[in-house]
PDB file of N, CA and C in Angstrom:
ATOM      1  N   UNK A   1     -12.307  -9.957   9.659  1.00  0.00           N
ATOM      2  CA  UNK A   1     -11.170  -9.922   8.753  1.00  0.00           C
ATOM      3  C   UNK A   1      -9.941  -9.419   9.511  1.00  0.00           C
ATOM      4  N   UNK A   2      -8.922 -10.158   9.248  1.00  0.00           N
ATOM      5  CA  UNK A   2      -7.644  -9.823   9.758  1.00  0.00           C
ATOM      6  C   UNK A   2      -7.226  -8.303   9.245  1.00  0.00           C
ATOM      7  N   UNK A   3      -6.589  -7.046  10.501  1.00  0.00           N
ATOM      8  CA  UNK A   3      -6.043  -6.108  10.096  1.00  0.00           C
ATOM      9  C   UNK A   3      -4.698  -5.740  10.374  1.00  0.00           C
ATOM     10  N   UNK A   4      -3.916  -4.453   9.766  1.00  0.00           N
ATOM     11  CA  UNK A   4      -3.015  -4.313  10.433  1.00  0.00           C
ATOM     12  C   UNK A   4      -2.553  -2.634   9.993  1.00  0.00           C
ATOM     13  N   UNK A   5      -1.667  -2.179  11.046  1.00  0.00           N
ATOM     14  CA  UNK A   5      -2.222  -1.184  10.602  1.00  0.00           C
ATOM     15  C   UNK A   5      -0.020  -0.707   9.916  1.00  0.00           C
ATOM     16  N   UNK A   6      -0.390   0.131   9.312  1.00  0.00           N
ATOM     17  CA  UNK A   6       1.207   0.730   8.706  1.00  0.00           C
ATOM     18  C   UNK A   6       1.483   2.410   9.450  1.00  0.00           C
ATOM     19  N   UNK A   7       2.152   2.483  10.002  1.00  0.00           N
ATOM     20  CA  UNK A   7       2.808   3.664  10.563  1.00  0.00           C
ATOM     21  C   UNK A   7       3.837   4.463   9.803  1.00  0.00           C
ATOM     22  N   UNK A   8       4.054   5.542   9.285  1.00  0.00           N
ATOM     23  CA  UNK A   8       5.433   5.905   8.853  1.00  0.00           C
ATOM     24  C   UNK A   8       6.280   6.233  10.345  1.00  0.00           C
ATOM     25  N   UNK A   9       7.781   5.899  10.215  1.00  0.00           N
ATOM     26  CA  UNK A   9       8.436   5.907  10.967  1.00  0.00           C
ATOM     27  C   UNK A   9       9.520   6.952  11.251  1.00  0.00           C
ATOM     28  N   UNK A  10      10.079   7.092   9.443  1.00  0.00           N
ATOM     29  CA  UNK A  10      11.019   7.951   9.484  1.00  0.00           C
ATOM     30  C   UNK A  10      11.245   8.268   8.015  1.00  0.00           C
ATOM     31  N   UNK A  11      11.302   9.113   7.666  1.00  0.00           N
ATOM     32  CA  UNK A  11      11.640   9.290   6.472  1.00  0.00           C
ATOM     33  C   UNK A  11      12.987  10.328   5.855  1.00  0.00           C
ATOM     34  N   UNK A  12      14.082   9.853   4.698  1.00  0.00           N
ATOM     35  CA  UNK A  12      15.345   9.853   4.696  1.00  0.00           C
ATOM     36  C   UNK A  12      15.256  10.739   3.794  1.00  0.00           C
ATOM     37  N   UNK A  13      16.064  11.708   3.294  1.00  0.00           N
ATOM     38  CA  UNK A  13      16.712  12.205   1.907  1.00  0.00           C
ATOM     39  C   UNK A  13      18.101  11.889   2.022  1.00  0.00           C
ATOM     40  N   UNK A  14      18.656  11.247   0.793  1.00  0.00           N
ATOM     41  CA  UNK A  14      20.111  11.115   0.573  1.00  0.00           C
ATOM     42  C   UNK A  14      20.616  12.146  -0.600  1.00  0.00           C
ATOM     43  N   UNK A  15      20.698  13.130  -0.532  1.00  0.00           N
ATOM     44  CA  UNK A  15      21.030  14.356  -1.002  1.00  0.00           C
ATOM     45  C   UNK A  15      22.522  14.355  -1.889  1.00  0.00           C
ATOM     46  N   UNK A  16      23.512  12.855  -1.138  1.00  0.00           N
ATOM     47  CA  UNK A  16      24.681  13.298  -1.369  1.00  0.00           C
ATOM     48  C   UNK A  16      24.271  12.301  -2.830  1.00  0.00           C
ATOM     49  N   UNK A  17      23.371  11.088  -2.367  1.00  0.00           N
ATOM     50  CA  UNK A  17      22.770  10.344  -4.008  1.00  0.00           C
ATOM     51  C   UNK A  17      22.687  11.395  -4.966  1.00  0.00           C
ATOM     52  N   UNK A  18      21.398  11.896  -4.510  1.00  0.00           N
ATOM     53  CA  UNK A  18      20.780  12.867  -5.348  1.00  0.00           C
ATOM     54  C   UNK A  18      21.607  14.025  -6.044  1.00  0.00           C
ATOM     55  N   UNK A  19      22.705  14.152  -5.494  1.00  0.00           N
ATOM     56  CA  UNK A  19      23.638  15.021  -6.297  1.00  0.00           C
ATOM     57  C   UNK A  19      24.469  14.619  -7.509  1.00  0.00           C
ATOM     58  N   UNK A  20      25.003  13.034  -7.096  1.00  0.00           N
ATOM     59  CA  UNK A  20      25.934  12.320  -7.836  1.00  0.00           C
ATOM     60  C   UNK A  20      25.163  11.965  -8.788  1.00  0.00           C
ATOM     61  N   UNK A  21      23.928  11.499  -8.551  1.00  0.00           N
ATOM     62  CA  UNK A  21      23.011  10.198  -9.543  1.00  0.00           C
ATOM     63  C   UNK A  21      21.487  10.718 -10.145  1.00  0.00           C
ATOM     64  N   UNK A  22      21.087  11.481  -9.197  1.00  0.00           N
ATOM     65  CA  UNK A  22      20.119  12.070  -9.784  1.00  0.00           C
ATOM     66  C   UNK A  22      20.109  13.321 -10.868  1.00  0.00           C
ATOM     67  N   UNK A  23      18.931  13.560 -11.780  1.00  0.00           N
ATOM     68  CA  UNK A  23      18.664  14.295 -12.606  1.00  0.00           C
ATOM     69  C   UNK A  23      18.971  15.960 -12.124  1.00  0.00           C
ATOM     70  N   UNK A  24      19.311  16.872 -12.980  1.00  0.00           N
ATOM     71  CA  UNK A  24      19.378  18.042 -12.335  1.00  0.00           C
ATOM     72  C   UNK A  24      17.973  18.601 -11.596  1.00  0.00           C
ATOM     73  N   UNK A  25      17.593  18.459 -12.381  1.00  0.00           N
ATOM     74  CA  UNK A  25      15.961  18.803 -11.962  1.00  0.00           C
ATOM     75  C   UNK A  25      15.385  18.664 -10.505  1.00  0.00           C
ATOM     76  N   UNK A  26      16.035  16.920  -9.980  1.00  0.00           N
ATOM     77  CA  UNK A  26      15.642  16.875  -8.570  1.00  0.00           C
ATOM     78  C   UNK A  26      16.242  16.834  -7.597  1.00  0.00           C
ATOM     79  N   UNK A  27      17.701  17.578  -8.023  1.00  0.00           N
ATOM     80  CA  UNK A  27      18.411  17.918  -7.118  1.00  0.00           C
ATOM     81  C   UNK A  27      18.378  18.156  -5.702  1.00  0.00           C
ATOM     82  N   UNK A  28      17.321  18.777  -5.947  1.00  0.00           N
ATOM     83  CA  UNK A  28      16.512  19.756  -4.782  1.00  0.00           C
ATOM     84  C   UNK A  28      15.672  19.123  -3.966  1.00  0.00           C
ATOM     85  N   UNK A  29      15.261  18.225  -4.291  1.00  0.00           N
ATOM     86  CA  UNK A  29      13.888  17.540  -3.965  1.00  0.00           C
ATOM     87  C   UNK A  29      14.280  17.327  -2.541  1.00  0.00           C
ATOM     88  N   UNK A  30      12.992  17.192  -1.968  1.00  0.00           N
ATOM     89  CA  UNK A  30      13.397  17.050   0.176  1.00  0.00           C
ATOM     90  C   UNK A  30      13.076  15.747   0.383  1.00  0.00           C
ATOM     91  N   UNK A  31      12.628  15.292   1.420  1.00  0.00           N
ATOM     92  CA  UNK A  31      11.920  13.810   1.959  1.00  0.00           C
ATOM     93  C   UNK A  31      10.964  13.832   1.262  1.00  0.00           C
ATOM     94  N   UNK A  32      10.267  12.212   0.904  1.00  0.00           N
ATOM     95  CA  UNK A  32       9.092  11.855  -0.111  1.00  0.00           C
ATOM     96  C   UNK A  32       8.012  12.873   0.557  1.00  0.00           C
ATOM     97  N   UNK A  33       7.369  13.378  -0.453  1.00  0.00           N
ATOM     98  CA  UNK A  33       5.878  14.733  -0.379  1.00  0.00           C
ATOM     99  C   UNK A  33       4.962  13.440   0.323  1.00  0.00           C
ATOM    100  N   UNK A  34       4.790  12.435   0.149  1.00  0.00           N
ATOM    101  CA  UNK A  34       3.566  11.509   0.116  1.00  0.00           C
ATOM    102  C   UNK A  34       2.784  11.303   1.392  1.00  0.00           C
ATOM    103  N   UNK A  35       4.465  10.876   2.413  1.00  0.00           N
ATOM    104  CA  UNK A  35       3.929  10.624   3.824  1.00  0.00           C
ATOM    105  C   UNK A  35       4.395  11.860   4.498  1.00  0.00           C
ATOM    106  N   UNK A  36       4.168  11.999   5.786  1.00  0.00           N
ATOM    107  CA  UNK A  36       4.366  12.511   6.941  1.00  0.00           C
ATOM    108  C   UNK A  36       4.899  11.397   7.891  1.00  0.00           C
ATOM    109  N   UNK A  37       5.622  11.589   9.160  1.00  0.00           N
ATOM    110  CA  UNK A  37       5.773  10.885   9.885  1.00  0.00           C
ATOM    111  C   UNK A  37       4.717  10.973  10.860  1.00  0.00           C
ATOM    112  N   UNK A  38       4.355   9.641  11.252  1.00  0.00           N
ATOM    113  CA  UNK A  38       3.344   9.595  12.205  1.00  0.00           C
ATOM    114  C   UNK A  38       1.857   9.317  11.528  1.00  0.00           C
ATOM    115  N   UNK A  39       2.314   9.461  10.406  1.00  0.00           N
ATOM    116  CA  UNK A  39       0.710   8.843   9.412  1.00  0.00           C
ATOM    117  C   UNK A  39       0.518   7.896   9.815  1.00  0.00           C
ATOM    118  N   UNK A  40      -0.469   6.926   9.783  1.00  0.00           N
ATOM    119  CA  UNK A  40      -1.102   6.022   9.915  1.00  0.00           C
ATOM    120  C   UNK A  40      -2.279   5.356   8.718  1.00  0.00           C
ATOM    121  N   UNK A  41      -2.333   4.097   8.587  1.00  0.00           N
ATOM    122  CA  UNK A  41      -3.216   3.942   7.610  1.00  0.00           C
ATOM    123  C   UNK A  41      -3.591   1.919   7.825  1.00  0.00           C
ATOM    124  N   UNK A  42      -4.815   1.813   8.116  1.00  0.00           N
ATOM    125  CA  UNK A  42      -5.059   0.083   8.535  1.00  0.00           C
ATOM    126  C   UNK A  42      -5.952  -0.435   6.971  1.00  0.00           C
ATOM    127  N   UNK A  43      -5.526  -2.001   6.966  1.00  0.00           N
ATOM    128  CA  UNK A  43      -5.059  -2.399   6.335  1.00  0.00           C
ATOM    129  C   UNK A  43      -5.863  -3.629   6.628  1.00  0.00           C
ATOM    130  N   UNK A  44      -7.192  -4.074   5.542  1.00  0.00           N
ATOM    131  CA  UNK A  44      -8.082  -5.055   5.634  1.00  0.00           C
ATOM    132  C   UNK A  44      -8.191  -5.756   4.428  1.00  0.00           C
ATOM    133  N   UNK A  45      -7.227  -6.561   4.597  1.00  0.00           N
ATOM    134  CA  UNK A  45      -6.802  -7.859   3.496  1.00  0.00           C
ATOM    135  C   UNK A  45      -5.830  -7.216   2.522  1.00  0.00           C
ATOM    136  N   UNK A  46      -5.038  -8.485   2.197  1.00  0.00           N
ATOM    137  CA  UNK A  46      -3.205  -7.982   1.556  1.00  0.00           C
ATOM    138  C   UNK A  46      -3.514  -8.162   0.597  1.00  0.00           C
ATOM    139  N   UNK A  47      -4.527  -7.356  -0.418  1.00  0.00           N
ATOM    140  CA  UNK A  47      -4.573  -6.857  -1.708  1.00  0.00           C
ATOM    141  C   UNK A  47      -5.119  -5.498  -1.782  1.00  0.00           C
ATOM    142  N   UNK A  48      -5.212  -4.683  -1.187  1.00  0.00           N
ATOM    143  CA  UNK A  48      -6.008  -4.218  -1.064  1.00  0.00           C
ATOM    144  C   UNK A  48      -5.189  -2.833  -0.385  1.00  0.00           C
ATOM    145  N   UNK A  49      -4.670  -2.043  -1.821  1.00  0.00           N
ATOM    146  CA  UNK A  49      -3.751  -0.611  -0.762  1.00  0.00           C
ATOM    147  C   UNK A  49      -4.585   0.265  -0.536  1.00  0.00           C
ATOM    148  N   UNK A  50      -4.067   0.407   0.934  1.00  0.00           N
ATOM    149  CA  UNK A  50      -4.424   1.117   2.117  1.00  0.00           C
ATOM    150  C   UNK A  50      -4.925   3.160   1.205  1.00  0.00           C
ATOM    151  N   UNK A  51      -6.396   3.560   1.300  1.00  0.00           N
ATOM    152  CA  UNK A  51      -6.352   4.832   0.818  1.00  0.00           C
ATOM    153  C   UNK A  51      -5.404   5.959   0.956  1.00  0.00           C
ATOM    154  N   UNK A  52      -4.910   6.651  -0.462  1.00  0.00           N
ATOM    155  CA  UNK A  52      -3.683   7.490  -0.055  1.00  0.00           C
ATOM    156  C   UNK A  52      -2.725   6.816   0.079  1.00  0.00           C
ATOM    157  N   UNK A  53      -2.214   5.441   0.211  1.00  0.00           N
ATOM    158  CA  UNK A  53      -0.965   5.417   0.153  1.00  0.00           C
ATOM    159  C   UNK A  53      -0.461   5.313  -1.251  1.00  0.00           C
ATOM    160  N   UNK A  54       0.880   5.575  -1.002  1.00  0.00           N
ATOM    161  CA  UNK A  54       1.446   5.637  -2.464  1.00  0.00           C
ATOM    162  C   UNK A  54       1.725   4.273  -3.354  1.00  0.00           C
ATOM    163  N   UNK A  55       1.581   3.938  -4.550  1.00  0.00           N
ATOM    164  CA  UNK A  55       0.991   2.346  -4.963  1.00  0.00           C
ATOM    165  C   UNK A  55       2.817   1.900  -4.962  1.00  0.00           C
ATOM    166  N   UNK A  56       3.539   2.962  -5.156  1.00  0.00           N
ATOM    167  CA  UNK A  56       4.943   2.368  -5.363  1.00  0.00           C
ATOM    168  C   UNK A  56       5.157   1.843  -4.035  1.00  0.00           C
ATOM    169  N   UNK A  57       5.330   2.550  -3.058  1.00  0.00           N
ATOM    170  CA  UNK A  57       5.283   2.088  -1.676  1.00  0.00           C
ATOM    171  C   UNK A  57       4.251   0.785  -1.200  1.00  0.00           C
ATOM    172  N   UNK A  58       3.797   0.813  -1.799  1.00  0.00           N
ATOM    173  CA  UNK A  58       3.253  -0.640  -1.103  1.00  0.00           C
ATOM    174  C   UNK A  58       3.902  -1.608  -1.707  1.00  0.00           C
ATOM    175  N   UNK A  59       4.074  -1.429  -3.299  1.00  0.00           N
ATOM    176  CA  UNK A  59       4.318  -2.530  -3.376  1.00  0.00           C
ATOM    177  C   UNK A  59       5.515  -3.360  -3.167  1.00  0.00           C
ATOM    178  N   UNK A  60       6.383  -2.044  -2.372  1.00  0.00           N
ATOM    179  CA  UNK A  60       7.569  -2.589  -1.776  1.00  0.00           C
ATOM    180  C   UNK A  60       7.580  -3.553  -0.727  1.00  0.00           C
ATOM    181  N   UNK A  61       6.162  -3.147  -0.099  1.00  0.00           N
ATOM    182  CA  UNK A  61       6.218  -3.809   1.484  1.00  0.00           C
ATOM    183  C   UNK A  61       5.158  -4.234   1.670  1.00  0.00           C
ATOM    184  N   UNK A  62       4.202  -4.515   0.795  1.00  0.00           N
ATOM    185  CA  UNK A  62       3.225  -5.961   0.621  1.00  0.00           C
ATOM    186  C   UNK A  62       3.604  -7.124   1.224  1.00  0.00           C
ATOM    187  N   UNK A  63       4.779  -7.518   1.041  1.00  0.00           N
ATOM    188  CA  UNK A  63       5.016  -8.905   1.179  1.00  0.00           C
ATOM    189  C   UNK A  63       5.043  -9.052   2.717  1.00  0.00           C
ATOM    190  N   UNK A  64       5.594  -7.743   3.302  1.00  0.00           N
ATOM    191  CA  UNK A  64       6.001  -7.733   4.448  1.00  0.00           C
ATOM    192  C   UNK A  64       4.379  -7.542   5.611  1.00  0.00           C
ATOM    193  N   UNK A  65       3.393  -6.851   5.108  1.00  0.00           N
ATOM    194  CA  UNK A  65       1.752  -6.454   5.419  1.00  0.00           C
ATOM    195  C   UNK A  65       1.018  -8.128   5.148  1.00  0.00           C
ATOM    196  N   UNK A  66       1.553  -8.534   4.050  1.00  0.00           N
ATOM    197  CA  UNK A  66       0.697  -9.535   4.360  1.00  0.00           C
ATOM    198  C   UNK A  66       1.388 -10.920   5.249  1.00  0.00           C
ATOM    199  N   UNK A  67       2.725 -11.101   5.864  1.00  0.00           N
ATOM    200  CA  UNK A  67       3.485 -11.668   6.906  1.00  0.00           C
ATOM    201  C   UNK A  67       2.338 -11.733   8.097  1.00  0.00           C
ATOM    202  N   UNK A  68       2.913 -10.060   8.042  1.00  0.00           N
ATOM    203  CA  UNK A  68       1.492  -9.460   9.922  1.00  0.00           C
ATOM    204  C   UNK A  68       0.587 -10.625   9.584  1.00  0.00           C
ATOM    205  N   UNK A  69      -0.394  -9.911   8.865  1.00  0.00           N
ATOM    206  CA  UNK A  69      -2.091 -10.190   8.519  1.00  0.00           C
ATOM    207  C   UNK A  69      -2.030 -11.477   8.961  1.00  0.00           C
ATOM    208  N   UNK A  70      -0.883 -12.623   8.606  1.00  0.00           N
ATOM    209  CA  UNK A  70      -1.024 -14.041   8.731  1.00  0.00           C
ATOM    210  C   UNK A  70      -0.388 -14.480   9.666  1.00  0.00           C
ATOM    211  N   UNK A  71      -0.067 -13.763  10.383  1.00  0.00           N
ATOM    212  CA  UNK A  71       0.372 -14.070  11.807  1.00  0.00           C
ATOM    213  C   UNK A  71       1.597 -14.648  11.866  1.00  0.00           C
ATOM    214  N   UNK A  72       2.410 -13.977  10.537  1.00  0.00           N
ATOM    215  CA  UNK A  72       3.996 -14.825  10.789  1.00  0.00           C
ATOM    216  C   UNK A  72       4.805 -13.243  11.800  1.00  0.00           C
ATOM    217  N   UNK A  73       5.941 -13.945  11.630  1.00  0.00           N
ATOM    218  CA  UNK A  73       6.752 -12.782  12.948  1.00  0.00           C
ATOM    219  C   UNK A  73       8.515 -13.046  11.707  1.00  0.00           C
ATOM    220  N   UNK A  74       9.196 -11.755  11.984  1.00  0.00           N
ATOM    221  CA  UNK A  74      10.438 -11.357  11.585  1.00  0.00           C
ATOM    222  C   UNK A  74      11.470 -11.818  12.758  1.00  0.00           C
ATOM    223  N   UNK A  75      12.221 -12.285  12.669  1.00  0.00           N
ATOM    224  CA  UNK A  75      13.427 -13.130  13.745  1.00  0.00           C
ATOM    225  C   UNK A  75      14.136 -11.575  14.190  1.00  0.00           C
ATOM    226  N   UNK A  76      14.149 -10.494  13.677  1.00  0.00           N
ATOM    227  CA  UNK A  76      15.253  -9.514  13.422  1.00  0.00           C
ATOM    228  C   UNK A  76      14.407  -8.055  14.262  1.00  0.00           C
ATOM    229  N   UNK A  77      13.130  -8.165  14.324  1.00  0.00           N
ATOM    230  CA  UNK A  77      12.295  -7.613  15.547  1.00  0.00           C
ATOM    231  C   UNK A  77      11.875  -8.291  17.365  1.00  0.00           C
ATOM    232  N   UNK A  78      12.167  -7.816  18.095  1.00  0.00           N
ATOM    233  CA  UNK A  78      12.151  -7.763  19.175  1.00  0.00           C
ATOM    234  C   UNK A  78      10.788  -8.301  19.696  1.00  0.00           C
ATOM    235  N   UNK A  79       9.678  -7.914  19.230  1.00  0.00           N
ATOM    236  CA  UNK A  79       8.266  -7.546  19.256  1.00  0.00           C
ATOM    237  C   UNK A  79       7.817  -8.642  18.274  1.00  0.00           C
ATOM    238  N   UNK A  80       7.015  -9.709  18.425  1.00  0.00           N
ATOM    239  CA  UNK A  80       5.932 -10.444  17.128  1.00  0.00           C
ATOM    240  C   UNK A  80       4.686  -9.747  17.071  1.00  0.00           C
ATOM    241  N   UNK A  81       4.632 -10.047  15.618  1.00  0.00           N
ATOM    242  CA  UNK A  81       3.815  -9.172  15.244  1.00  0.00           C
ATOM    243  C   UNK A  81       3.710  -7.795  14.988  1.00  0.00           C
ATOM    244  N   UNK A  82       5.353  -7.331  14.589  1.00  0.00           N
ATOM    245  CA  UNK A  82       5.485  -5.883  14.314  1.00  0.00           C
ATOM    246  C   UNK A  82       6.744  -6.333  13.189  1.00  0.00           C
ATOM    247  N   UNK A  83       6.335  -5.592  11.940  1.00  0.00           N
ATOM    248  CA  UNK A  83       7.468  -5.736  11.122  1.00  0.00           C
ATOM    249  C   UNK A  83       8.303  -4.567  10.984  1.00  0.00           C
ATOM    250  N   UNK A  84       9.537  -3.756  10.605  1.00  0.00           N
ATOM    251  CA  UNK A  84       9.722  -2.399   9.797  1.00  0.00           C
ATOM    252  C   UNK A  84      10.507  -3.151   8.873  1.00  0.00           C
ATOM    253  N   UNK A  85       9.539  -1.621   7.712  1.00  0.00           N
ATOM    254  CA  UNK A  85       9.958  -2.013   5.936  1.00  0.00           C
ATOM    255  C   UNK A  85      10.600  -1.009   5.839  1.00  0.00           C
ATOM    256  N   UNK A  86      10.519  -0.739   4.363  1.00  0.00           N
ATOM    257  CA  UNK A  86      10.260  -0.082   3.882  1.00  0.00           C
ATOM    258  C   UNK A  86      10.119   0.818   2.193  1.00  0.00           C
ATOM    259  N   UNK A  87      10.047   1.909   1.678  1.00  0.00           N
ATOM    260  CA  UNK A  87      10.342   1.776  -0.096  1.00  0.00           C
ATOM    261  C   UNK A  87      11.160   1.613  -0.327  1.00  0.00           C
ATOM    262  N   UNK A  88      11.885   1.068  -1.183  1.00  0.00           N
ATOM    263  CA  UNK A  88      12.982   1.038  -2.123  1.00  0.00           C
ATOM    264  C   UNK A  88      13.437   2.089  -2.973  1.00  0.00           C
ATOM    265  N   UNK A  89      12.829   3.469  -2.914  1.00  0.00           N
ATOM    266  CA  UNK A  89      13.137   4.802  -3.425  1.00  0.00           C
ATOM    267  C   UNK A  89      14.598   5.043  -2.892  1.00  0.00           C
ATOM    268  N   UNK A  90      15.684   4.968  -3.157  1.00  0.00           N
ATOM    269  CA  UNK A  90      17.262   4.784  -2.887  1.00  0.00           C
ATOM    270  C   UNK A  90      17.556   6.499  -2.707  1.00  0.00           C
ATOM    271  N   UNK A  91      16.741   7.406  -3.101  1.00  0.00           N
ATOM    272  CA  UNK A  91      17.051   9.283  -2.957  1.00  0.00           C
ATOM    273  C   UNK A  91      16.183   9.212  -2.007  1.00  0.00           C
ATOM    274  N   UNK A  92      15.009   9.003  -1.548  1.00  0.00           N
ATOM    275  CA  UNK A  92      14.415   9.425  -0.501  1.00  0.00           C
ATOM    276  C   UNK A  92      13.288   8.448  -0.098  1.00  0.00           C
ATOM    277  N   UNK A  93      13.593   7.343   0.679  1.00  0.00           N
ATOM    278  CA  UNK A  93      12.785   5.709   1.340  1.00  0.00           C
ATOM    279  C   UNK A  93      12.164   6.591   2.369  1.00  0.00           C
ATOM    280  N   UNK A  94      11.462   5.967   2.532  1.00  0.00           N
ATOM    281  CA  UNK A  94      10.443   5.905   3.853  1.00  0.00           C
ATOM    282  C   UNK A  94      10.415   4.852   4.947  1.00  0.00           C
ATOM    283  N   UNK A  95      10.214   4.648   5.729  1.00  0.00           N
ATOM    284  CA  UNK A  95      10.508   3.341   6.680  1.00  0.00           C
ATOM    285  C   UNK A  95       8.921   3.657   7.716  1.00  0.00           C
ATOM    286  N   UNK A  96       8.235   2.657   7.685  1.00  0.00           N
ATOM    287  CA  UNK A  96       7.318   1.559   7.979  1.00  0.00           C
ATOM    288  C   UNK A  96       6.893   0.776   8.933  1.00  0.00           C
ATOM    289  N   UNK A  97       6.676   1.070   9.998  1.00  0.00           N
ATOM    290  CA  UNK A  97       6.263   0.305  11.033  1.00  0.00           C
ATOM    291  C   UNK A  97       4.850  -0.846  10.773  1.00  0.00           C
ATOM    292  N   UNK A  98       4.651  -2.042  10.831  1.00  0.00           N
ATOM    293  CA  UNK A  98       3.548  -2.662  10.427  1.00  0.00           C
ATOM    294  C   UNK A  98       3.342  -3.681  11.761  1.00  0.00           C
ATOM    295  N   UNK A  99       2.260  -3.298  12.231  1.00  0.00           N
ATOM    296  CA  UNK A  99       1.307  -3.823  13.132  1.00  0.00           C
ATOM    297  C   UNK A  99       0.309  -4.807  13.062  1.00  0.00           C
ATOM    298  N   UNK A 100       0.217  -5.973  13.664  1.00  0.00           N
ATOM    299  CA  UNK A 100      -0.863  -6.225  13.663  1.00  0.00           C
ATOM    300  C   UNK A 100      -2.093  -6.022  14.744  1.00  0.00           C
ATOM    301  N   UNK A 101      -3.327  -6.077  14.588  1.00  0.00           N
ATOM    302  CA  UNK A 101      -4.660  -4.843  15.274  1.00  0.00           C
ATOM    303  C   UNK A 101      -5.607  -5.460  15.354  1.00  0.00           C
ATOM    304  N   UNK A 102      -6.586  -5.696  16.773  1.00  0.00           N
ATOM    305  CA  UNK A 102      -7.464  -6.704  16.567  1.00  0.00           C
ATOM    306  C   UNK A 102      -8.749  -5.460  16.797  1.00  0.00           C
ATOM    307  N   UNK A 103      -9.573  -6.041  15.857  1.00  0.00           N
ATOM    308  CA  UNK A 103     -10.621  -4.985  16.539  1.00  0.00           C
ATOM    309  C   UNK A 103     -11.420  -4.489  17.757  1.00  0.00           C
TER     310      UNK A 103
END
């Protein structure tokens, strides 16, 4: 079975958002709790989220995991066979390195 694996890369807080637009409550809030940078997590068939990852986060960048898996390539990476995504959380995204991994 085709794999691939997802890396976190970098992860953002936009604070000056979160002040203007967000709730008082999460004012405060830091970079997403979920990942770490440097996590890692592989990825055996594009239905199928990766344990621990967060379900919102994938389903941002599904489309992009199952590209790899099928051996398409992004014009806008350097490298085939490596995509970066990432969530669509606009206060605090995550960004995504996606690999493809042969066993």
């Amino acid at each position: 079975m085709e794999k691939c694996r997802i890396t976190v890369i970098k992860k953002i807080i936009n604070k000056d958002l979160l002040k203007e637009y967000g709730n008082q409550e999460y004012e405060n809030l830091d970079e997403c709790p979920y990942f770490r940078v440097g996590d890692q997590f592989i990825v055996e068939g594009h239905n199928k989220v990766p344990d621990g990852f967060c379900a919102w986060a994938w389903s941002d960048i599904q489309k992009d995991v199952t590209t790899i898996l099928f051996n398409g390539t992004f014009p806008w990476t350097k490298e085939k066979g490596i995509g970066i995504t990432c969530c669509t959380d606009g206060f605090m995204p995550v960004i995504f390195k996606v690999e493809k991994v042969s066993d």
